[in-house]
Protein backbone atom coordinates (compact mmCIF):
# COMPACT_ATOMS: atom_id res chain seq x y z
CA UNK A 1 -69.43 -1.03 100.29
CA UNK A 2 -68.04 -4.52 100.29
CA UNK A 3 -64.46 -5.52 99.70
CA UNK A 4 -64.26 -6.16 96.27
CA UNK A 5 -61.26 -7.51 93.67
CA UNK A 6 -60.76 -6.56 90.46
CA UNK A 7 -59.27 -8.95 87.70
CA UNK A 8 -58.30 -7.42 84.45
CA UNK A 9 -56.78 -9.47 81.47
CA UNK A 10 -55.41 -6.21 78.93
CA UNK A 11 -54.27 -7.33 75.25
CA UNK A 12 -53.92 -5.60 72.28
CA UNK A 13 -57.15 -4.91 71.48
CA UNK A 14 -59.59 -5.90 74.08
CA UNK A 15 -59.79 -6.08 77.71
CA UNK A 16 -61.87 -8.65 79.60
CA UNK A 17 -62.56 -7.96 83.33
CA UNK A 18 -64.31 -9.24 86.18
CA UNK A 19 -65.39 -8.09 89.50
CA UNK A 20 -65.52 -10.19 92.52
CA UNK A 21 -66.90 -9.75 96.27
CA UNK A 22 -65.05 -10.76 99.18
CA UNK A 23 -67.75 -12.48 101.54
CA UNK A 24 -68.09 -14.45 104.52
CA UNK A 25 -64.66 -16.51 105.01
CA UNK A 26 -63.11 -14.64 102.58
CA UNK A 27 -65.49 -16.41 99.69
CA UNK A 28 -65.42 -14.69 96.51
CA UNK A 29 -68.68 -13.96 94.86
CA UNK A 30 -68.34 -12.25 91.27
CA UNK A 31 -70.79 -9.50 91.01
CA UNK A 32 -70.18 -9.11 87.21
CA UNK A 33 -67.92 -9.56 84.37
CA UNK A 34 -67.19 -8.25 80.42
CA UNK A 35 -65.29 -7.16 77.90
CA UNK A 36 -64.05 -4.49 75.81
CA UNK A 37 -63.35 -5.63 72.20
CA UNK A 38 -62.37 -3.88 68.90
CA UNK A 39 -60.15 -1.26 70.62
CA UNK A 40 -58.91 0.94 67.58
CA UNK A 41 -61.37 -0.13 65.31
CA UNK A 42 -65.20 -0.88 66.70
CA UNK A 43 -64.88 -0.55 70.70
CA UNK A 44 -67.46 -2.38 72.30
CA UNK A 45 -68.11 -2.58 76.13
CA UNK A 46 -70.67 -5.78 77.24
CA UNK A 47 -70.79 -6.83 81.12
CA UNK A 48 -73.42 -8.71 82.64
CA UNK A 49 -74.02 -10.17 86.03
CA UNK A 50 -73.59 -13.94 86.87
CA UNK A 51 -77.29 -14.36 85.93
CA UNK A 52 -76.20 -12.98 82.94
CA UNK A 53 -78.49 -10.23 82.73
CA UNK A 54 -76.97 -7.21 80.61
CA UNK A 55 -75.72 -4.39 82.58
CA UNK A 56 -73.59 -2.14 79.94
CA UNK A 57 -73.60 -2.35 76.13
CA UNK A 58 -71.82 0.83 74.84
CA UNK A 59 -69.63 1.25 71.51
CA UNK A 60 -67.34 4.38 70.61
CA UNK A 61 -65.86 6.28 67.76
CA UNK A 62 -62.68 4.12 67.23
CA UNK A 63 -60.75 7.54 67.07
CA UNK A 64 -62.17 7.63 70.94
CA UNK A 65 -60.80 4.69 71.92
CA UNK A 66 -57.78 3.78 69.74
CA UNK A 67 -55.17 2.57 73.09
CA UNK A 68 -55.93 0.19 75.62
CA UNK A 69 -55.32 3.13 78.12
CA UNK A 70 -58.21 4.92 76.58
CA UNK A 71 -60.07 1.59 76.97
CA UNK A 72 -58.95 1.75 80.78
CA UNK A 73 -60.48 5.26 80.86
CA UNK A 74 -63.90 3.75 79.92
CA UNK A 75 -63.80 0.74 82.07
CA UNK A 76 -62.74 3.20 84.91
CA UNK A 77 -66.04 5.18 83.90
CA UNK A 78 -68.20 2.09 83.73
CA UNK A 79 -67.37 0.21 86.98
CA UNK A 80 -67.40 3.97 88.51
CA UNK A 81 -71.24 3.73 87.90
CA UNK A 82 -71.61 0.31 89.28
């Protein structure tokens, strides 16, 4: 697996992250990027690569993601899978 770096932007109720490559000459090439949204009340996970094809839509019960930790939780699940 490549180097990667992982940029995440936390606030009170979303989180928007990206994930970036570290090629040749220490170029960065994002490999995808998204957002959680509505933490506590609809929680919503969309990423999509920089073609912007769609590679995750998922929603939650609120009551399962009602902190931004528990939104870390899923985001930790979802770039697992990636």
């Amino acid at each position: 697996m490549a180097e990667t770096i992982l940029v995440v932007n936390a606030g009170s109720s979303s989180i928007k992250f990206q994930l970036f490559e570290i090629g040749k000459g220490d170029r960065l090439k994002r490999r995808f990027k998204g957002q959680i949204e509505g933490i506590r009340t609809h929680p919503h996970l969309v990423a999509k690569d920089p073609e912007g094809q769609l590679l995750a839509d998922e929603t939650w019960p609120a009551a399962e993601v009602d902190t931004v930790p528990a939104a870390l939780e899923k985001l930790i699940g979802f770039l697992r899978k990636e």
